[in-house]
N, C-alpha and C. Protein backbone atom coordinates (compact mmCIF):
# COMPACT_ATOMS: atom_id res chain seq x y z
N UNK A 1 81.13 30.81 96.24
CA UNK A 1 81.57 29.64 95.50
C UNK A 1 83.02 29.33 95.89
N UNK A 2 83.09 28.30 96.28
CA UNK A 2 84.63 27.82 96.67
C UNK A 2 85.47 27.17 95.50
N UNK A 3 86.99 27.48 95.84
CA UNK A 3 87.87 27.66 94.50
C UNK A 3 88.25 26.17 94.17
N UNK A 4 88.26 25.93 93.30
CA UNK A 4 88.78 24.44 92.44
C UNK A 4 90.29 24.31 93.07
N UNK A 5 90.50 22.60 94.07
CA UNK A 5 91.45 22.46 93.57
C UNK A 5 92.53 22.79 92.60
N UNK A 6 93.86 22.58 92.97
CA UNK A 6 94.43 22.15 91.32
C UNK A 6 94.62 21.14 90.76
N UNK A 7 93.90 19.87 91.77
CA UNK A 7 93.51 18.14 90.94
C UNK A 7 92.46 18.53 90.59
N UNK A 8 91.35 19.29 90.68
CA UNK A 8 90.06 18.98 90.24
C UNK A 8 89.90 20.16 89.20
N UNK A 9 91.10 20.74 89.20
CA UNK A 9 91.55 22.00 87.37
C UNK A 9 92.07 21.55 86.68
N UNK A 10 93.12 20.40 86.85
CA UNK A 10 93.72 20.07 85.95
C UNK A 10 92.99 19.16 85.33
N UNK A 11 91.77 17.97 86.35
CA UNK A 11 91.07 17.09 85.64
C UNK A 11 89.80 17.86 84.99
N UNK A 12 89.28 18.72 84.92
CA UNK A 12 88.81 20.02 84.51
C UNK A 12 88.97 20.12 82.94
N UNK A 13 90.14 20.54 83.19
CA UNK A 13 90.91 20.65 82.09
C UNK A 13 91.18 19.62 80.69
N UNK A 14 91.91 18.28 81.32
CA UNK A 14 91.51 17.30 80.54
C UNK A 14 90.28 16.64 79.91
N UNK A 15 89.47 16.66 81.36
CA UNK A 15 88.02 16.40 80.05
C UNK A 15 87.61 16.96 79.18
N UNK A 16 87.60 18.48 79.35
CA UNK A 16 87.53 19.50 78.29
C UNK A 16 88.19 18.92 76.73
N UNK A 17 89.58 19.46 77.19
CA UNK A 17 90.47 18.67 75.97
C UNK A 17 90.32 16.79 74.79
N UNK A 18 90.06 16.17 76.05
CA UNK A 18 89.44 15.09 75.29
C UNK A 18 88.27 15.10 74.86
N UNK A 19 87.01 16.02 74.95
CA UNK A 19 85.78 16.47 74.31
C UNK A 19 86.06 17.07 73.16
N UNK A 20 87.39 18.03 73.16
CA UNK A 20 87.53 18.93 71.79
C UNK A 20 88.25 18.36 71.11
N UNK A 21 89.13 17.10 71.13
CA UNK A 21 89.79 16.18 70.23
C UNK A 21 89.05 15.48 69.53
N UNK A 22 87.87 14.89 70.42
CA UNK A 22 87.20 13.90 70.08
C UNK A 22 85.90 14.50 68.97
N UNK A 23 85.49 15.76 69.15
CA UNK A 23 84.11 16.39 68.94
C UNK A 23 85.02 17.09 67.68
N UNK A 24 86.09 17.65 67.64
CA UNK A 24 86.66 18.72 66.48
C UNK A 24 87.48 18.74 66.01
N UNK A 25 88.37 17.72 66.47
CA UNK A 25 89.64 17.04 65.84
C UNK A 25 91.01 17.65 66.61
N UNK A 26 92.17 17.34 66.92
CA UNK A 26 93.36 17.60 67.41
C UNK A 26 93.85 18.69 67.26
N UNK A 27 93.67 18.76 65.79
CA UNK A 27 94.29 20.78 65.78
C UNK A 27 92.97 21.70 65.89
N UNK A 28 92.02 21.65 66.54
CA UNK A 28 91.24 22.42 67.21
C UNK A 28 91.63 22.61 68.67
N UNK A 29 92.36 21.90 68.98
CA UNK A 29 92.88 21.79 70.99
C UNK A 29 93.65 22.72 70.75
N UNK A 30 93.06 24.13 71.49
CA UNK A 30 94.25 25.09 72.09
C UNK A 30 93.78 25.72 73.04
N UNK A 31 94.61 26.09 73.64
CA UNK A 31 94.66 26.52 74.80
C UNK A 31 93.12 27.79 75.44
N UNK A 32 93.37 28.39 74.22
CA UNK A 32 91.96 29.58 73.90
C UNK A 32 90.80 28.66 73.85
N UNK A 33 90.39 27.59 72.91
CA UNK A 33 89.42 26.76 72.94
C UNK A 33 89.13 26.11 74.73
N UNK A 34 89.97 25.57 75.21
CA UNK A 34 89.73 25.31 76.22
C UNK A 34 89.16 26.05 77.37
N UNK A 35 89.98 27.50 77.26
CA UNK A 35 89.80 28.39 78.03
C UNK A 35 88.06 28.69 78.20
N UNK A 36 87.83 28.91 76.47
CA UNK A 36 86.42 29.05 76.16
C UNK A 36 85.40 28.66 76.69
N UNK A 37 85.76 27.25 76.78
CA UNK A 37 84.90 25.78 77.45
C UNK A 37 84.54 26.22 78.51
N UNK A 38 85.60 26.52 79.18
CA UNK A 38 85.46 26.45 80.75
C UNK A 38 85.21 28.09 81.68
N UNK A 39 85.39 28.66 80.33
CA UNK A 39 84.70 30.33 81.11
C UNK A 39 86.04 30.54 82.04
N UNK A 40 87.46 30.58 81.71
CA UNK A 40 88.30 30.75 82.57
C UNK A 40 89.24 31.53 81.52
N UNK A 41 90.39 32.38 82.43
CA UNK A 41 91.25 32.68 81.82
C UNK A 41 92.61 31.72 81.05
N UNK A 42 92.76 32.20 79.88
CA UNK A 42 93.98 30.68 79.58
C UNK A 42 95.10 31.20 80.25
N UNK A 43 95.42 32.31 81.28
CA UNK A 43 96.51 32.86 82.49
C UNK A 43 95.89 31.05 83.45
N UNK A 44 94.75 31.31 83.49
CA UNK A 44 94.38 30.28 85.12
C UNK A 44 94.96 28.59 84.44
N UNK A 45 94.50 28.58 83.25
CA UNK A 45 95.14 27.12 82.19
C UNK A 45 96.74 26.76 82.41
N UNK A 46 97.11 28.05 82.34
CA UNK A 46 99.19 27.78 82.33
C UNK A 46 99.07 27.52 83.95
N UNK A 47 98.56 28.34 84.76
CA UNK A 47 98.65 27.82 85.99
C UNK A 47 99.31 26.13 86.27
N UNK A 48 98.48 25.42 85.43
CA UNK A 48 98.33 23.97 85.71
C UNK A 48 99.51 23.38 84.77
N UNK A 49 99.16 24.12 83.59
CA UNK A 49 100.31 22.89 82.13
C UNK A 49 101.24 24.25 81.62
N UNK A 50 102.14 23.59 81.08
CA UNK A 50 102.93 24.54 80.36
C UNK A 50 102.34 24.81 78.70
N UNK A 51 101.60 24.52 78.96
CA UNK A 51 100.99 24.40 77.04
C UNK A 51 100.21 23.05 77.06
N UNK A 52 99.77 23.21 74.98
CA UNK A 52 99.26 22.17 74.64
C UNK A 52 99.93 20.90 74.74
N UNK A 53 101.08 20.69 74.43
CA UNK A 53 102.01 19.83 74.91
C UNK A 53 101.60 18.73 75.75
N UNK A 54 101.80 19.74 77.08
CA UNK A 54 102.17 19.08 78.30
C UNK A 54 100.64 18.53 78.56
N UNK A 55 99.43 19.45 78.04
CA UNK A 55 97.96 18.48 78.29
C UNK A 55 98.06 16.96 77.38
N UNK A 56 98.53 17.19 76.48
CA UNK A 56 98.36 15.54 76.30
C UNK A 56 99.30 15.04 75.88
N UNK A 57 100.41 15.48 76.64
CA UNK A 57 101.36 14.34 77.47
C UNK A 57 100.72 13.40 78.25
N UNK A 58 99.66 14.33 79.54
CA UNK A 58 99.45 13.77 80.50
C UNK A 58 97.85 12.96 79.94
N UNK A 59 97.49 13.27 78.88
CA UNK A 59 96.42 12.52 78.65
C UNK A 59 97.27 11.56 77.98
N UNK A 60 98.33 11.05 77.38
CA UNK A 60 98.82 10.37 77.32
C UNK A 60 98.64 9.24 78.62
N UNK A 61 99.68 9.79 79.75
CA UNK A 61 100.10 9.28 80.92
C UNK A 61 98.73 8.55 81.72
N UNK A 62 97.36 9.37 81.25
CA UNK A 62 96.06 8.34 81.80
C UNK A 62 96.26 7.39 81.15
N UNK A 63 96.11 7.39 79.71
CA UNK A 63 95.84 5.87 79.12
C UNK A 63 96.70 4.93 79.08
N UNK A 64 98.09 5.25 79.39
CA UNK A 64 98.98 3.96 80.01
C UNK A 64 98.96 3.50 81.18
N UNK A 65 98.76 4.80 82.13
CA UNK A 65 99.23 4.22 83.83
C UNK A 65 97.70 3.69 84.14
N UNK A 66 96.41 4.38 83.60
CA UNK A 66 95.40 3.79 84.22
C UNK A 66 94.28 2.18 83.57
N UNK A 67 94.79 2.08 82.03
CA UNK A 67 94.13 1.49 81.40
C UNK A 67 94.84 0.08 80.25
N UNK A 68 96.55 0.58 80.79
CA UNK A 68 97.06 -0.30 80.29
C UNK A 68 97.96 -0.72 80.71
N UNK A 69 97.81 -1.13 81.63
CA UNK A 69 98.98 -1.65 82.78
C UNK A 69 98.50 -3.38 83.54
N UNK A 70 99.35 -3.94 83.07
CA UNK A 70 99.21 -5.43 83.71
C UNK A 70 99.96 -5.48 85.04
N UNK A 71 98.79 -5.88 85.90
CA UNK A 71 99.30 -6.54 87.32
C UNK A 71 99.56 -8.13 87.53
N UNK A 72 101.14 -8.11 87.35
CA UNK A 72 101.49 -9.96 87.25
C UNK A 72 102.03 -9.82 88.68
N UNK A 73 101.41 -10.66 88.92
CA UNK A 73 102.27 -11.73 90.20
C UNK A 73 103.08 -12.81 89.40
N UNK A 74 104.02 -13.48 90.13
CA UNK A 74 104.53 -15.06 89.29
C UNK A 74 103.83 -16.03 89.65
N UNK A 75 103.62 -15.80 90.33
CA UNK A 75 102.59 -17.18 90.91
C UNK A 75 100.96 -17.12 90.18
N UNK A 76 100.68 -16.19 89.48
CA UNK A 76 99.56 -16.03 89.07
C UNK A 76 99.71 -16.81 87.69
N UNK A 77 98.11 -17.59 87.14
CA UNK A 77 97.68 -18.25 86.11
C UNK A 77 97.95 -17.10 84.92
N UNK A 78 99.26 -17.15 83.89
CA UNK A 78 99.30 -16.25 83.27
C UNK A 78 98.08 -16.01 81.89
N UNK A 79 96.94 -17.12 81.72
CA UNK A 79 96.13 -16.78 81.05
C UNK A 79 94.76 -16.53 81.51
N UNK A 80 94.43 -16.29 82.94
CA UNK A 80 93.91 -15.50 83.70
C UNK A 80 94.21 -13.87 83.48
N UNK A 81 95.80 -13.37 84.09
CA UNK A 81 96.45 -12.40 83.79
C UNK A 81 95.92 -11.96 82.75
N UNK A 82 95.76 -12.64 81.50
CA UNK A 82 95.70 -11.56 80.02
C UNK A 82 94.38 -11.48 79.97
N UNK A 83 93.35 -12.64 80.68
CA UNK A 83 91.70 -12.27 81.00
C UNK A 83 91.77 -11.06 81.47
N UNK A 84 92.08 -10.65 82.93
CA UNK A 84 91.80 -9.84 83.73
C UNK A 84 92.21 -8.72 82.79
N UNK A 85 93.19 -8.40 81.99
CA UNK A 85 94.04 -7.40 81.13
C UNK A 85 92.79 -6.86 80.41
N UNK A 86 92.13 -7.92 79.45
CA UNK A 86 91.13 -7.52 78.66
C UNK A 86 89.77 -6.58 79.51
N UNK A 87 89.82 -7.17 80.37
CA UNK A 87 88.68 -7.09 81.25
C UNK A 87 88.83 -5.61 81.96
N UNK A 88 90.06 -5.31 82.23
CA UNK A 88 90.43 -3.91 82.82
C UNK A 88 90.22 -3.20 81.49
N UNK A 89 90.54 -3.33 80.73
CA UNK A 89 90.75 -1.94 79.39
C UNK A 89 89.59 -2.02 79.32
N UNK A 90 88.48 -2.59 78.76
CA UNK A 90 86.70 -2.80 78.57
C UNK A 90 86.33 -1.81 79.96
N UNK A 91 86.56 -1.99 81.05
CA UNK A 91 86.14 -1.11 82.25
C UNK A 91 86.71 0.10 81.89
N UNK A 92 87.90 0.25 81.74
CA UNK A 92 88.78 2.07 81.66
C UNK A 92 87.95 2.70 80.44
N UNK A 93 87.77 1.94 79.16
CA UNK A 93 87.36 2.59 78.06
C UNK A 93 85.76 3.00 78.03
N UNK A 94 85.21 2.30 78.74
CA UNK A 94 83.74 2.45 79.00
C UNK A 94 83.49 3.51 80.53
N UNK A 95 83.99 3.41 80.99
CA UNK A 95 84.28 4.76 82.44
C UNK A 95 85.19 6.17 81.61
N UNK A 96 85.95 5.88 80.48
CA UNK A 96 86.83 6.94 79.60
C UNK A 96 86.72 7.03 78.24
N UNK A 97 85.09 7.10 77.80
CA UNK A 97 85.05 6.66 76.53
C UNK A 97 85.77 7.60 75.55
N UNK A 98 86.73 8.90 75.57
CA UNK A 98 87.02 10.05 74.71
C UNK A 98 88.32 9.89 75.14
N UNK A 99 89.00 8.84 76.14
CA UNK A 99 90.31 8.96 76.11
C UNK A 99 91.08 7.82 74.89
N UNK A 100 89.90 7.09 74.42
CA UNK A 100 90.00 5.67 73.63
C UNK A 100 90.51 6.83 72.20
N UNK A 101 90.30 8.29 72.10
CA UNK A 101 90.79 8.69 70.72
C UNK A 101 92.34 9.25 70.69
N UNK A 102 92.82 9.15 72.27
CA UNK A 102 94.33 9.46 72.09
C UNK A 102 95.19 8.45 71.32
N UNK A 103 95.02 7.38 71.17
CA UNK A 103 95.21 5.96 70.79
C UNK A 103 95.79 6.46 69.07
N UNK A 104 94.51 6.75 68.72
CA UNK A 104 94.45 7.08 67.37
C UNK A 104 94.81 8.84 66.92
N UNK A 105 95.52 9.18 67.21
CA UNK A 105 95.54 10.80 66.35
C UNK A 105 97.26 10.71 66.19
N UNK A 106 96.89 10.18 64.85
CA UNK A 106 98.29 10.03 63.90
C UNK A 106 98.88 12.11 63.63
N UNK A 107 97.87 12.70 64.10
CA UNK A 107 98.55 13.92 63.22
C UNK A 107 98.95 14.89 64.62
N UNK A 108 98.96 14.26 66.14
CA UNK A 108 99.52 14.36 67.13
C UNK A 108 100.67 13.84 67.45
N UNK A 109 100.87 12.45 66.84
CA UNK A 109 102.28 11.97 66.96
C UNK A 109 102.95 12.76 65.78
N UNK A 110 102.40 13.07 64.38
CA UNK A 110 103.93 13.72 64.04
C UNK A 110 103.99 15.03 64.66
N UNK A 111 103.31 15.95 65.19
CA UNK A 111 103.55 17.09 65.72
C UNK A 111 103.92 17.06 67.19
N UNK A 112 104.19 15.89 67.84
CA UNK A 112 104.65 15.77 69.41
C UNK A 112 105.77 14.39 69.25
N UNK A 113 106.78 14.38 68.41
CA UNK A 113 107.28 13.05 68.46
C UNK A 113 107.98 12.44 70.02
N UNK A 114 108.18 13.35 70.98
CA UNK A 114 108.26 12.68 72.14
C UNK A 114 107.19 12.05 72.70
N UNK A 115 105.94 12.19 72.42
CA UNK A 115 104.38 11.69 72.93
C UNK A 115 104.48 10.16 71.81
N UNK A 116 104.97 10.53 70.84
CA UNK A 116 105.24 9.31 69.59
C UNK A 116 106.04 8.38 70.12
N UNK A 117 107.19 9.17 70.82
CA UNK A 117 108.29 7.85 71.32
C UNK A 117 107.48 7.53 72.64
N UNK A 118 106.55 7.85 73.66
CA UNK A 118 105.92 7.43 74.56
C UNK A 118 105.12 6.15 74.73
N UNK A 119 104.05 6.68 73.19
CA UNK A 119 103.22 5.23 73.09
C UNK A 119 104.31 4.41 72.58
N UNK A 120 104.82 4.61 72.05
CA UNK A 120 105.80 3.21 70.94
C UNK A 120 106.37 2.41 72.50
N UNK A 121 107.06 3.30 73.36
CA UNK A 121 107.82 2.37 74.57
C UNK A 121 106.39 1.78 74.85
N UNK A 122 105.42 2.18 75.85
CA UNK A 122 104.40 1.63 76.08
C UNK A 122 103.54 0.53 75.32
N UNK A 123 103.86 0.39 74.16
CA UNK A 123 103.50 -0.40 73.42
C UNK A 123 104.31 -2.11 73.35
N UNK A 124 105.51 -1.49 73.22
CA UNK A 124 107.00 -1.84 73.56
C UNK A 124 106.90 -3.07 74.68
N UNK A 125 106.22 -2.25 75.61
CA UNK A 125 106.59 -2.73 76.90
C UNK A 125 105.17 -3.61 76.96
N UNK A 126 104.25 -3.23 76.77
CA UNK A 126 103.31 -4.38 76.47
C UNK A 126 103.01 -5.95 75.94
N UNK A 127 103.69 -5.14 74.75
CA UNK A 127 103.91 -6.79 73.70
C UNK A 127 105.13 -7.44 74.51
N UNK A 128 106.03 -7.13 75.15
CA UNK A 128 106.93 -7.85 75.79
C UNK A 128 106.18 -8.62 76.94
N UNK A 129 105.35 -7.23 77.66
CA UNK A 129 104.70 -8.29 78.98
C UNK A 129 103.82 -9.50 78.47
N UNK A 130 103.28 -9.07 77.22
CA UNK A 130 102.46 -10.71 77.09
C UNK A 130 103.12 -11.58 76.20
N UNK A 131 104.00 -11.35 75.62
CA UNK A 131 105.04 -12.15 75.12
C UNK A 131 105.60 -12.94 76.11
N UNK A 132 106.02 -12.73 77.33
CA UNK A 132 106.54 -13.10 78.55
C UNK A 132 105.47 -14.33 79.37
N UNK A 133 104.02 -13.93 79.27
CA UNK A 133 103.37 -14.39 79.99
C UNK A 133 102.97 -15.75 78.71
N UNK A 134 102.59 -15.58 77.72
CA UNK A 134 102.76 -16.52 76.74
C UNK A 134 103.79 -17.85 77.20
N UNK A 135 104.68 -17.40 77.00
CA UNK A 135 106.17 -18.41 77.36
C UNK A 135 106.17 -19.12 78.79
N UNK A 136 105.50 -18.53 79.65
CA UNK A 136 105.36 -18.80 80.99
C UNK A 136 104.03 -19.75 80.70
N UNK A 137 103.27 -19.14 79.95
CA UNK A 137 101.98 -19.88 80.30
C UNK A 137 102.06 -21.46 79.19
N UNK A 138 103.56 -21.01 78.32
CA UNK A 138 103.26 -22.70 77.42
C UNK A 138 104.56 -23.32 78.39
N UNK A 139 105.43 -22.92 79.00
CA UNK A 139 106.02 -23.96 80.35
C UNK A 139 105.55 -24.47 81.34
N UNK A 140 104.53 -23.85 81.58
CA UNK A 140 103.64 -24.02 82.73
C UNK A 140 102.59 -25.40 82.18
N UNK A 141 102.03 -25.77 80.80
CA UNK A 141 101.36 -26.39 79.84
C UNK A 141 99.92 -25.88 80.02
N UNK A 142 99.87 -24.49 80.13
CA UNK A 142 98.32 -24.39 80.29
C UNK A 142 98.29 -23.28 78.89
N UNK A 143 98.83 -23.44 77.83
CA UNK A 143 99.15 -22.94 76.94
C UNK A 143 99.83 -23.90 75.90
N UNK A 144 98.75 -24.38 74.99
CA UNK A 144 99.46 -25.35 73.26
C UNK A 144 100.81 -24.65 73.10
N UNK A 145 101.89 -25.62 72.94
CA UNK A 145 103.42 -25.03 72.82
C UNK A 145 103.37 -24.99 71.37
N UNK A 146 102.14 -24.62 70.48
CA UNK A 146 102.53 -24.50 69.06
C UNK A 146 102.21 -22.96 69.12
N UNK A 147 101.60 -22.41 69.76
CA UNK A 147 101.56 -20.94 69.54
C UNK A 147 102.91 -20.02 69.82
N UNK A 148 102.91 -18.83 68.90
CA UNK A 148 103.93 -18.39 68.87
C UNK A 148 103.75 -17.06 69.33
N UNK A 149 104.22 -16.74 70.43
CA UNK A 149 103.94 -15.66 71.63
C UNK A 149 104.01 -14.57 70.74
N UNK A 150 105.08 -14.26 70.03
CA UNK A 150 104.86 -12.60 68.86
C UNK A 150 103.73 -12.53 68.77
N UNK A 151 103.22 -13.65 67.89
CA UNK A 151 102.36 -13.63 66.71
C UNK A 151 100.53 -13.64 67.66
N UNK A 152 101.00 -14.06 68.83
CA UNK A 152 99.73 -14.07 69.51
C UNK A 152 99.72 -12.63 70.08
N UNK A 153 100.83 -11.76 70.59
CA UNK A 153 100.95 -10.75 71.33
C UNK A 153 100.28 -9.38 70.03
N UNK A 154 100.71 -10.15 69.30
CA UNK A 154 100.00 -8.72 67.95
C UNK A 154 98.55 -9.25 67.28
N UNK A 155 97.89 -10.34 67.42
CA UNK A 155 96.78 -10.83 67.23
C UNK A 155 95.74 -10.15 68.88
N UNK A 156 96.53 -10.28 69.84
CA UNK A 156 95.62 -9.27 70.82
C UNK A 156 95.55 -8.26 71.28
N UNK A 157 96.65 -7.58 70.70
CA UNK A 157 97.27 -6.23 70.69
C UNK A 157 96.32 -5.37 69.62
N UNK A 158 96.10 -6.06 68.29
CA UNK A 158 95.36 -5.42 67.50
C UNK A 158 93.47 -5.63 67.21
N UNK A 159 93.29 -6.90 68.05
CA UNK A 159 92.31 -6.69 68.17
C UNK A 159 91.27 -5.90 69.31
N UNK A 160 92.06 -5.64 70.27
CA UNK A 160 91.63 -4.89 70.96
C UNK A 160 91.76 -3.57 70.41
N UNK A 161 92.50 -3.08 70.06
CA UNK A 161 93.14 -1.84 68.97
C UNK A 161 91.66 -1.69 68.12
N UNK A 162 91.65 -2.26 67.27
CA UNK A 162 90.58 -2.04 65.76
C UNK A 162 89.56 -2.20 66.50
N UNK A 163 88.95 -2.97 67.83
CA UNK A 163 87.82 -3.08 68.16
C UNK A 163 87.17 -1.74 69.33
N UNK A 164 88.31 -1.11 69.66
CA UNK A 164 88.36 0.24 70.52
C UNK A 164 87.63 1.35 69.55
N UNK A 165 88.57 1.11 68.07
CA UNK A 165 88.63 2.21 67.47
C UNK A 165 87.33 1.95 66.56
N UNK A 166 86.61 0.82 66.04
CA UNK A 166 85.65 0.76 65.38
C UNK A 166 84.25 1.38 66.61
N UNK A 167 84.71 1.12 67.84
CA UNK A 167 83.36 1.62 68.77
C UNK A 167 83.63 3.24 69.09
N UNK A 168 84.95 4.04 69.01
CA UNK A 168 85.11 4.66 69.00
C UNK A 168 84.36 5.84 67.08
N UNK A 169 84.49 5.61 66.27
CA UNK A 169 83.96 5.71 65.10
C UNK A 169 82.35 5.50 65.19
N UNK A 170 81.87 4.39 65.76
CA UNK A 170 80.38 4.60 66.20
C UNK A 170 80.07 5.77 66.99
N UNK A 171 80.63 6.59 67.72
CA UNK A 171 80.12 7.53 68.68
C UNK A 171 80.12 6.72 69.69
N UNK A 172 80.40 5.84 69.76
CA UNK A 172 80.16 4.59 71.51
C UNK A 172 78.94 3.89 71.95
N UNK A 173 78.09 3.95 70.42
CA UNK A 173 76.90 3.73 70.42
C UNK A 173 76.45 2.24 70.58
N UNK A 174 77.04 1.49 70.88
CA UNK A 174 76.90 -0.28 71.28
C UNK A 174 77.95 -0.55 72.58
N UNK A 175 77.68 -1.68 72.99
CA UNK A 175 78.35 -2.17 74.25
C UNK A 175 79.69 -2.83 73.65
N UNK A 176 80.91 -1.76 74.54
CA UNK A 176 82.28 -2.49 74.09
C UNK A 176 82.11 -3.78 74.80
N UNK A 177 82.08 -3.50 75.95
CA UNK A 177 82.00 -4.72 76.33
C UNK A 177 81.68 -6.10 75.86
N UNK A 178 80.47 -6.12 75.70
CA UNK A 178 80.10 -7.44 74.55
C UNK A 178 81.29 -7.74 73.49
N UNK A 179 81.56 -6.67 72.47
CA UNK A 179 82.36 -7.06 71.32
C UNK A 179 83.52 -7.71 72.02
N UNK A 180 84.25 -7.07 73.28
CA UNK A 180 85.86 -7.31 73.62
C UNK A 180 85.52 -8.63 74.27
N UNK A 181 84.00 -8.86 75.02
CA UNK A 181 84.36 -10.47 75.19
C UNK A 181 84.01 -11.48 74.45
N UNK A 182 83.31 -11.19 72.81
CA UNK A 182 83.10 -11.79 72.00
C UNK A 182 84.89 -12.30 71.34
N UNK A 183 85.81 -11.36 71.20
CA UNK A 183 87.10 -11.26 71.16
C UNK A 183 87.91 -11.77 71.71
N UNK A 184 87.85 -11.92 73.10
CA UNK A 184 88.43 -12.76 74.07
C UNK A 184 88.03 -13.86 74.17
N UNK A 185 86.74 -14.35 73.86
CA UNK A 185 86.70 -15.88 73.85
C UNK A 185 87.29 -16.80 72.57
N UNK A 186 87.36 -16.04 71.25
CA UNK A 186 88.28 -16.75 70.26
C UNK A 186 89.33 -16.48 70.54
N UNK A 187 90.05 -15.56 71.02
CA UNK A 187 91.30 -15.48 71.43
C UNK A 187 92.06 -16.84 71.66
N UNK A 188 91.11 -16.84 73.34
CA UNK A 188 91.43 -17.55 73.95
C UNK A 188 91.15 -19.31 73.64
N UNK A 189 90.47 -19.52 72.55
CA UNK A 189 90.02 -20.74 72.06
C UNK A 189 91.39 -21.04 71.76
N UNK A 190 91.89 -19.87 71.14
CA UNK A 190 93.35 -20.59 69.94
C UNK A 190 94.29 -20.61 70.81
N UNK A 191 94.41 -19.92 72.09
CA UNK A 191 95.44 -20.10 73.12
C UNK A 191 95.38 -21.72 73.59
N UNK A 192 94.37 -21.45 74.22
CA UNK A 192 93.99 -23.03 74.74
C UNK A 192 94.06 -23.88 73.92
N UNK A 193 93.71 -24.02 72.70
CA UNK A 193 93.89 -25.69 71.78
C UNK A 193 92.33 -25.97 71.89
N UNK A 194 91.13 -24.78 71.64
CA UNK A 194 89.82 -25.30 71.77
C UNK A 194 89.45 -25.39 70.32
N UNK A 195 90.22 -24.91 69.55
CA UNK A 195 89.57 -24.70 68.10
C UNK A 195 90.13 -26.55 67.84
């Protein structure tokens, strides 16, 4: 039998961890549990992370760098941009359906408040990028100049949010997909001036 990477231990590793968050709750993730999973020593586990910590730090670091990250050009239709946005997270969360519970474990941010100040920037930095593209997209006039970019940036901020976490609470048992583009088309009604 040939030996595991250490990309294909550490991703090893994380799925494990997002199975035992998701299946037993957050303070069941330790290092011994994992070890368990995987029939390995938790010596071969430190190999990779310095602790529980540092594993979901980096399960952190998936669900921003891979699932929530907007690719703007300037020249691009900025209400295209927030299509394609919706349209990427519906793909990441349905290819990562157990990473959709890092989102939610309030009793991980008070016990990791640097992972706390992580999502908050990332969050941060979100509502700014579509706050930005808002303003661009009502100068541009392909956007009613009565909408008010905050107030739209936390109307799609949270419905994607509550609609993650209500399919997440099902077990993943219906198509996100459907709901997030049932979501995106009123969205986008009130962006546009269709209502």
């Amino acid at each position: 039998m040939s030996r595991k990477s250490t990309a294909e231990r550490k991703k090893e590793v994380l799925d494990i961890a997002k199975k035992i968050i998701y299946e037993k709750g957050f303070y069941r993730l330790t290092i011994r549990n994992i070890s368990d999973k995987m029939n390995i020593s938790e010596a071969a586990i430190y190999r990779h992370f310095k602790g529980k910590e540092d594993i979901i730090d980096q399960l952190t670091d998936l669900v921003f760098s891979e699932g929530c990250s907007f690719d703007i050009e300037s020249t691009e239709n900025p209400v295209e941009v927030l299509k394609k946005f919706i349209d990427k997270q519906i793909e990441f969360f349905e290819k990562n359906p157990y990473l959709s519970i890092i989102s939610f474990q309030d009793d991980m941010f008070r016990e990791y408040p640097k992972i706390k100040e992580k999502f908050i920037h990332h969050q941060k930095k979100r509502e700014d990028e579509i706050i930005n593209l808002i303003q661009r997209g009502i100068e541009k006039n392909l956007i009613q100049n009565k909408v008010n970019p905050e107030v739209f940036a936390s109307l799609y901020m949270g419905s994607i949010r509550i609609t993650v976490l209500k399919w997440k609470n099902s077990n993943f048992n219906y198509s996100l997909s459907e709901k997030l583009q049932e979501i995106k088309r009123e969205l986008f009604k009130y962006l546009e001036g269709d209502y």
